[in-house]
N, C-alpha and C. Protein backbone atom coordinates (compact mmCIF):
# COMPACT_ATOMS: atom_id res chain seq x y z
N UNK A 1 106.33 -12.38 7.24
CA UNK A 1 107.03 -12.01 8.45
C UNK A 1 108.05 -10.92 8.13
N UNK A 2 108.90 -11.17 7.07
CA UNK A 2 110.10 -10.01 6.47
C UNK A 2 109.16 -8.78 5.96
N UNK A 3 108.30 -8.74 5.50
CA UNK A 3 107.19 -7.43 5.05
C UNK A 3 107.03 -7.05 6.75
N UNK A 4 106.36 -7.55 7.54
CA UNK A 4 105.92 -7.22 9.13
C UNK A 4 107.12 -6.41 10.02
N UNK A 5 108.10 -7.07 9.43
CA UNK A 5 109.21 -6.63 10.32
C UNK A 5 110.02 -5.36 9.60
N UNK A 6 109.81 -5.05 8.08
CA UNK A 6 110.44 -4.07 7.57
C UNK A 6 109.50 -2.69 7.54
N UNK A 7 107.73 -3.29 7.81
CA UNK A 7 107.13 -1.95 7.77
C UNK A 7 106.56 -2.07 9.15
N UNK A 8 107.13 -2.31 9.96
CA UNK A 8 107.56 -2.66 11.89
C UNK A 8 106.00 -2.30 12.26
N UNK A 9 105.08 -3.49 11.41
CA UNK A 9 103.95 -4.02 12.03
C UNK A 9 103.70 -4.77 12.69
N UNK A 10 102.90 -4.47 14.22
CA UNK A 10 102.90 -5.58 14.91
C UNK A 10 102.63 -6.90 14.66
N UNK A 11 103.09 -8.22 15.14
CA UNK A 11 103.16 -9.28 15.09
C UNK A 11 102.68 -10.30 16.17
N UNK A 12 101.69 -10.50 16.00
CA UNK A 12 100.75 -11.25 17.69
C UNK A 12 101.72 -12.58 17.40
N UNK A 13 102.38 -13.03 19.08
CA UNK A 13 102.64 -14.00 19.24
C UNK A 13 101.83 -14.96 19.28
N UNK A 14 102.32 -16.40 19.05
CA UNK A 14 101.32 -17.33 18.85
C UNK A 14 101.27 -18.28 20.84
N UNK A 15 100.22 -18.65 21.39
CA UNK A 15 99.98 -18.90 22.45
C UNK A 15 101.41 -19.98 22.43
N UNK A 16 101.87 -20.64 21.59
CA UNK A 16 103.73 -21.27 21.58
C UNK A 16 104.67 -20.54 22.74
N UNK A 17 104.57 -19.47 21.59
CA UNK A 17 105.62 -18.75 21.66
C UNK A 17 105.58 -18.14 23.12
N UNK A 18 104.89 -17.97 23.73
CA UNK A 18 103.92 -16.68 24.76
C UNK A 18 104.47 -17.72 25.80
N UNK A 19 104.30 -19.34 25.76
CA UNK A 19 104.21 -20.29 26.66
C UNK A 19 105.51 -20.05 26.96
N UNK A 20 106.56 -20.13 25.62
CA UNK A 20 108.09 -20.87 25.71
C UNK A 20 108.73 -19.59 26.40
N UNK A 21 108.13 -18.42 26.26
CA UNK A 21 108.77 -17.04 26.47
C UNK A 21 108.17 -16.81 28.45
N UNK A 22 107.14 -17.82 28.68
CA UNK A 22 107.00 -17.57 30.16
C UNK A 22 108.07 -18.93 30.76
N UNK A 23 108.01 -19.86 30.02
CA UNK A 23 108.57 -21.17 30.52
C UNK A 23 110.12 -20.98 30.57
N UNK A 24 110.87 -20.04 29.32
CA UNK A 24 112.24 -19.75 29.76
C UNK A 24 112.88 -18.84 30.93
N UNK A 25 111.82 -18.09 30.92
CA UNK A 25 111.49 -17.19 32.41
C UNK A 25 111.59 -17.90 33.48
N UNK A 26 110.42 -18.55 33.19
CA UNK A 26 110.62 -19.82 34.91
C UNK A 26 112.04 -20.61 35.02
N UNK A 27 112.62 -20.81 33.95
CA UNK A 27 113.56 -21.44 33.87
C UNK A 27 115.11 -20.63 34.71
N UNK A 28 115.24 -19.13 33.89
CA UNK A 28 116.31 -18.26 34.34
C UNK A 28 116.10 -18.49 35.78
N UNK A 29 114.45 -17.84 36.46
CA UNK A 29 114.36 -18.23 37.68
C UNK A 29 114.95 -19.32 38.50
N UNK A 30 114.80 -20.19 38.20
CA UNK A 30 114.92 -21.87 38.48
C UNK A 30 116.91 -21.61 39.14
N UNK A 31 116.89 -21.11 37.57
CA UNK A 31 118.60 -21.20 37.59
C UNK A 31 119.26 -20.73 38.91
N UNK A 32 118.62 -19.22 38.59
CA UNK A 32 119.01 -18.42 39.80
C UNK A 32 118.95 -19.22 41.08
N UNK A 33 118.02 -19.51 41.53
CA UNK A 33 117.30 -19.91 42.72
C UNK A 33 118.54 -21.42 43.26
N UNK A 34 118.90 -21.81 41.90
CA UNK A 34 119.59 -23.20 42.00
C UNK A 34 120.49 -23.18 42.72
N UNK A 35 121.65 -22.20 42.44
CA UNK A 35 122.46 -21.59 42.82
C UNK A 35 122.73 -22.03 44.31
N UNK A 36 121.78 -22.23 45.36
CA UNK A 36 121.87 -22.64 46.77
C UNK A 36 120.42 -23.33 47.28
N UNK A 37 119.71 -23.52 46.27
CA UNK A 37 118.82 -24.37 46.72
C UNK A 37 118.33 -25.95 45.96
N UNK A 38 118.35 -26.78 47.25
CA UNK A 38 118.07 -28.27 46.29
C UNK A 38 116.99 -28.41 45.53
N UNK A 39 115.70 -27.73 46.04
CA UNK A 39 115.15 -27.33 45.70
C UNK A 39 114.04 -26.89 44.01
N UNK A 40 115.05 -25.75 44.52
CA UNK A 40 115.13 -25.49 42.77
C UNK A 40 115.68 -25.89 41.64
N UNK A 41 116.53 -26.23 42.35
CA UNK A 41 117.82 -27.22 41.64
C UNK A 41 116.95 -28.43 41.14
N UNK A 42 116.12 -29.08 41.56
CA UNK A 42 115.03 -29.95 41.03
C UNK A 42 114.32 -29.47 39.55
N UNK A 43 113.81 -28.09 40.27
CA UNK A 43 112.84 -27.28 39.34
C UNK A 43 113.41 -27.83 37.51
N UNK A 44 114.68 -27.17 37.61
CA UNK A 44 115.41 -26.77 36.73
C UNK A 44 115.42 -28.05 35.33
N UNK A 45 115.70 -29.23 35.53
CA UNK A 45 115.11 -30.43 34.62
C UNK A 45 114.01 -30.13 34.35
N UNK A 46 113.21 -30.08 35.30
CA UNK A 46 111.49 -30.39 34.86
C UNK A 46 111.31 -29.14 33.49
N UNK A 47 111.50 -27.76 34.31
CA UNK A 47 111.55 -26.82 33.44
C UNK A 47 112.43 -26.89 31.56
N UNK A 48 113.14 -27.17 31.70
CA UNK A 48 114.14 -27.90 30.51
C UNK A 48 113.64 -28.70 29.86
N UNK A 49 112.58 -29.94 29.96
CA UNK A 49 111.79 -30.73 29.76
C UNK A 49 111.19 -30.20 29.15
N UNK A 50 109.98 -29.24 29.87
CA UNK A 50 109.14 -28.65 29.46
C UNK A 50 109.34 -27.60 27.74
N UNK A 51 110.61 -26.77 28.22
CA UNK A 51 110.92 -25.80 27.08
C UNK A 51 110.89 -27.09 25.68
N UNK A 52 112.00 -27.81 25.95
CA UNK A 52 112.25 -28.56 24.97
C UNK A 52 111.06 -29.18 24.65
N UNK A 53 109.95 -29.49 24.84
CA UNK A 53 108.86 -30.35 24.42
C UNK A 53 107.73 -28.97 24.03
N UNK A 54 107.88 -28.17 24.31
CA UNK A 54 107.80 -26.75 23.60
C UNK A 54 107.85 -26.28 22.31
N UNK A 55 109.57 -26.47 22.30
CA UNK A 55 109.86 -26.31 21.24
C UNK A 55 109.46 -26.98 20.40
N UNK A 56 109.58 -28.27 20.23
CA UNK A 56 109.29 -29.64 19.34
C UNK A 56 108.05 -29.03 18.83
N UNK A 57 107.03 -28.74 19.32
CA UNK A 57 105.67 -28.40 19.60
C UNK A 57 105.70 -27.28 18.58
N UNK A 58 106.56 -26.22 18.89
CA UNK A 58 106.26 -25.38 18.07
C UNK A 58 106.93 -25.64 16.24
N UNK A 59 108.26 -25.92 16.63
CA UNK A 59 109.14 -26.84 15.61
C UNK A 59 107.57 -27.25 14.19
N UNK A 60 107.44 -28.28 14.71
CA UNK A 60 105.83 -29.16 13.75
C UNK A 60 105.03 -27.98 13.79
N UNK A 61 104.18 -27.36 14.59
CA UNK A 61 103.71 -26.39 14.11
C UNK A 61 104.00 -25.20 12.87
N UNK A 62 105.69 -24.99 12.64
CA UNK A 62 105.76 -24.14 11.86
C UNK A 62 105.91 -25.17 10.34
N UNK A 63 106.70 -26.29 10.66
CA UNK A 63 106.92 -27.28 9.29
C UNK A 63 105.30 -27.21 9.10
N UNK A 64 104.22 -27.44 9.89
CA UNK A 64 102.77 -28.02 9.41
C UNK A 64 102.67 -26.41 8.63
N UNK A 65 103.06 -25.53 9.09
CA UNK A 65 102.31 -23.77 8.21
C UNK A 65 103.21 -23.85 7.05
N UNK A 66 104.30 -24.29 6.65
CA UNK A 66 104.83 -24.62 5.72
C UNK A 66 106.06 -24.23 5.51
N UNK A 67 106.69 -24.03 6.53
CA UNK A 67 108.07 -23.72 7.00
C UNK A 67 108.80 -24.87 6.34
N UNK A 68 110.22 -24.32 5.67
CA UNK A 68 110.91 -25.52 4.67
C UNK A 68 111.57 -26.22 6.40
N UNK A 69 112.01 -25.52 7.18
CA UNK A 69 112.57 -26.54 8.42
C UNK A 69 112.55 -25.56 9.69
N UNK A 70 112.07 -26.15 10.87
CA UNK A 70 111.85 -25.00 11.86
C UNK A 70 113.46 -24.22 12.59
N UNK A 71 114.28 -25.20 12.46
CA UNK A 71 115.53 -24.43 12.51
C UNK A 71 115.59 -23.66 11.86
N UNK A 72 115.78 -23.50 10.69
CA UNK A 72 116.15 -22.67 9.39
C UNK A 72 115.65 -21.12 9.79
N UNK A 73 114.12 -21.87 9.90
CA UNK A 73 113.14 -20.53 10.29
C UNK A 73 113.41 -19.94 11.44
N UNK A 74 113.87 -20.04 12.82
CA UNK A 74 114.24 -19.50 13.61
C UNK A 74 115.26 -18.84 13.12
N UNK A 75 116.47 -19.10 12.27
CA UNK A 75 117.84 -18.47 12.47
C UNK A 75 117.14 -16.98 11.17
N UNK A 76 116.10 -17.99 10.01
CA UNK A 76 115.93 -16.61 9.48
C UNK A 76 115.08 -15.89 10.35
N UNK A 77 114.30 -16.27 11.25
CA UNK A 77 113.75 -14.79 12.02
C UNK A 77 114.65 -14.04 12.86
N UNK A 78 116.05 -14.56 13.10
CA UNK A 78 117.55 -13.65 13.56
C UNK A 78 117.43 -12.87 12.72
N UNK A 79 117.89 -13.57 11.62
CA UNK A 79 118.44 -12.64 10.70
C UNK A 79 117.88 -11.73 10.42
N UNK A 80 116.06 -11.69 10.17
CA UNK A 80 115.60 -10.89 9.95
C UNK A 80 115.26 -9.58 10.56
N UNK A 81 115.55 -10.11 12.14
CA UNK A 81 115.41 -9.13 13.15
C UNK A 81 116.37 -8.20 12.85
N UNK A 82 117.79 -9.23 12.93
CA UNK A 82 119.61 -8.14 12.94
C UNK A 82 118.81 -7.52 11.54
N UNK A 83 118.40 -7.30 10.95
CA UNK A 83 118.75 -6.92 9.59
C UNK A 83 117.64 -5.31 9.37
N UNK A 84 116.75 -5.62 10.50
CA UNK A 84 116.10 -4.38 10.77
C UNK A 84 116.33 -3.63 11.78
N UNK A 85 117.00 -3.56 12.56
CA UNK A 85 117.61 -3.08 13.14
C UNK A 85 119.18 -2.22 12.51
N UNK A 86 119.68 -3.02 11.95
CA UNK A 86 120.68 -2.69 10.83
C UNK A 86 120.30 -1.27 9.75
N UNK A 87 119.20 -1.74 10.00
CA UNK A 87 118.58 -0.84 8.71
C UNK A 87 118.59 0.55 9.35
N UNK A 88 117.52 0.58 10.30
CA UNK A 88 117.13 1.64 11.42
C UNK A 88 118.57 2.50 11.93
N UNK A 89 119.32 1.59 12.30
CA UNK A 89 120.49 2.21 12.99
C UNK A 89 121.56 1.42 12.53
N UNK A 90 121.81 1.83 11.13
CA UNK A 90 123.22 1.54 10.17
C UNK A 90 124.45 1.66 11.07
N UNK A 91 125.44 1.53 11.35
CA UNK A 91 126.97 1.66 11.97
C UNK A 91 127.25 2.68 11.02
N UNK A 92 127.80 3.77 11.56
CA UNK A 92 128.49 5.03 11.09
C UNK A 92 129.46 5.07 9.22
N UNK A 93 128.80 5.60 8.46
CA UNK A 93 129.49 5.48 7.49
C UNK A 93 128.71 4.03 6.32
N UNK A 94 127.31 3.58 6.90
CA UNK A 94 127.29 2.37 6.21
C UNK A 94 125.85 2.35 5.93
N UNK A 95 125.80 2.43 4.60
CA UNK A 95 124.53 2.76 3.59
C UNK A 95 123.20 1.55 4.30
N UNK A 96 122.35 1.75 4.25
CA UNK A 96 121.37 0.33 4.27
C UNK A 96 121.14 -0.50 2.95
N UNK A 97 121.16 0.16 2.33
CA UNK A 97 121.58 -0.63 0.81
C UNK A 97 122.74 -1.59 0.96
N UNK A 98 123.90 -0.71 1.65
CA UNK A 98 125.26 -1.57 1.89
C UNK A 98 124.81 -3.00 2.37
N UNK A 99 123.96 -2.52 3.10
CA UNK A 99 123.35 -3.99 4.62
C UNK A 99 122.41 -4.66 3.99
N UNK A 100 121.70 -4.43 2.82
CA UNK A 100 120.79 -5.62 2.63
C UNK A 100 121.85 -6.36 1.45
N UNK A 101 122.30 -5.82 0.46
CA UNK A 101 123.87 -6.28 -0.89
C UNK A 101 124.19 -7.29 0.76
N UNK A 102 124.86 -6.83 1.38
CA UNK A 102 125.90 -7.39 2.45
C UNK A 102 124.96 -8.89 2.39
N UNK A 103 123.48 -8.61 3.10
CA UNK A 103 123.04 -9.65 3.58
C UNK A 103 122.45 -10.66 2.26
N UNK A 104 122.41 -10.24 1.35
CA UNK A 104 121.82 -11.36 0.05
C UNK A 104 123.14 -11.82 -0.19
N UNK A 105 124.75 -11.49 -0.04
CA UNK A 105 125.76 -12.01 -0.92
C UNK A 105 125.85 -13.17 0.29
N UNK A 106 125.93 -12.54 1.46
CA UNK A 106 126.16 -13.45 2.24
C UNK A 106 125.23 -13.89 3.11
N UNK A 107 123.81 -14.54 2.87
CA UNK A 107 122.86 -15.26 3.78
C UNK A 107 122.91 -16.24 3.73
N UNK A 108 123.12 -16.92 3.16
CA UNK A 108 123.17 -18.78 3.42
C UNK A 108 124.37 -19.22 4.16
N UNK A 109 125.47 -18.11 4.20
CA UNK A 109 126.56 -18.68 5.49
C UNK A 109 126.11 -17.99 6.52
N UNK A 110 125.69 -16.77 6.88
CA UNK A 110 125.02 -16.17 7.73
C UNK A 110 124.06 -17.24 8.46
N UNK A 111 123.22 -17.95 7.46
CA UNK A 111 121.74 -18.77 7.95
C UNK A 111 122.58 -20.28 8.96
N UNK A 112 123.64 -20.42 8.21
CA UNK A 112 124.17 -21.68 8.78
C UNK A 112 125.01 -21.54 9.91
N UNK A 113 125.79 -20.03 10.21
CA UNK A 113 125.92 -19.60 11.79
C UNK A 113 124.99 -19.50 12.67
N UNK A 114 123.80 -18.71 12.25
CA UNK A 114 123.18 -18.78 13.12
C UNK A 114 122.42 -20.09 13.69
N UNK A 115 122.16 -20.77 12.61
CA UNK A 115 121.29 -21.86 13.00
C UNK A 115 122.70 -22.80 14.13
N UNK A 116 123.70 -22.92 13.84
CA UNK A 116 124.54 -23.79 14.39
C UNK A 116 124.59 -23.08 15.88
N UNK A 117 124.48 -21.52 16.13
CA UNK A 117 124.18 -21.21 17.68
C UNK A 117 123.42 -21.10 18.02
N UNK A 118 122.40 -21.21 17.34
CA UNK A 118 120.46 -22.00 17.57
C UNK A 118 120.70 -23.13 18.48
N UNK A 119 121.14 -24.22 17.69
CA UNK A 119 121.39 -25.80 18.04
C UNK A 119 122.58 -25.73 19.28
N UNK A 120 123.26 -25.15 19.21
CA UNK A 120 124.13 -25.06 20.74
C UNK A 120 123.60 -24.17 21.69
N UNK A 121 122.68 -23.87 21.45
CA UNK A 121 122.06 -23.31 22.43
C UNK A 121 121.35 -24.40 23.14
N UNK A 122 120.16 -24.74 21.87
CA UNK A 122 119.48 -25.92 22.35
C UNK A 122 119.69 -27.02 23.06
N UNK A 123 121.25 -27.29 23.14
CA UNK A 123 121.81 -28.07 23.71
C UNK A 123 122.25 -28.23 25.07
N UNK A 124 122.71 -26.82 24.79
CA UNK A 124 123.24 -26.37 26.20
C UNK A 124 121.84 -25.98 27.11
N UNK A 125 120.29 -26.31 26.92
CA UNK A 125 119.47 -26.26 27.49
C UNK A 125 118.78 -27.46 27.82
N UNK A 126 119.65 -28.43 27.50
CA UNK A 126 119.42 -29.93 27.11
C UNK A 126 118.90 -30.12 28.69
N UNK A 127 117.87 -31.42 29.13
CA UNK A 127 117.63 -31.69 30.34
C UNK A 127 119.00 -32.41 30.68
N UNK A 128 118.92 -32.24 32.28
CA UNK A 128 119.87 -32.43 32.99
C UNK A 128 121.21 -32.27 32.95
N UNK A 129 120.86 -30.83 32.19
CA UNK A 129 122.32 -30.06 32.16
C UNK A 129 122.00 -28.70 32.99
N UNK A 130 123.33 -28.29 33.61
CA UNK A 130 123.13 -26.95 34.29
C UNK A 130 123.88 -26.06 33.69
N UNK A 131 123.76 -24.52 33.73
CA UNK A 131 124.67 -23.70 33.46
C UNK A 131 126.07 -23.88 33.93
């Protein structure tokens, strides 16, 4: 995936991912819509349900490909994203060499921020919670 993303070869989503990326869609929708309708305001659990049993779904899917933990792996596919992007379009004055040194001294506290606004995310998408 870090080779794919540094020589910015495409990457076919997996029918998971494709699902969770239409199902959070329906979801923003949902939200919106909630806003003044009971309605939708219904929608919005079911949808939440759904993501989260999604995820799980995909979660085992990546531990079964041999992912050490599917959290982990999400926050490193952040990282890996910020980190090509970083590369591409350095901040003024700041080597890409600077940015990968930067990111090996400091990735395992890096991995454990992100993963911790992974999981509060996840939370805050928890069923029968609203924005």
């Amino acid at each position: 995936m870090l080779v794919a993303n540094l020589l910015r070869l495409p990457v076919k989503k997996t029918d998971e991912q494709k699902q969770l990326a239409r199902l959070e869609r329906s979801l923003a929708k949902a939200r919106e819509k909630a806003k003044g309708c009971a309605k939708a305001r219904a929608q919005v659990p079911q949808l939440q349900e759904e993501i989260r049993q999604l995820r799980t779904h995909l979660d085992q899917a990546l531990v079964a490909a041999g992912a050490p933990e599917a959290g982990a792996s999400r926050a490193e596919l952040v990282l890996e994203r910020v980190a090509a992007v970083l590369r591409a379009h350095p901040p003024a004055g700041v080597e890409p060499d600077y940015i990968d040194r930067f990111l090996q001294r400091n990735g395992p506290a890096l991995r454990r921020l992100v993963q911790a606004a992974l999981q509060r995310r996840a939370r805050s998408t928890a069923p029968g919670r609203l924005p």
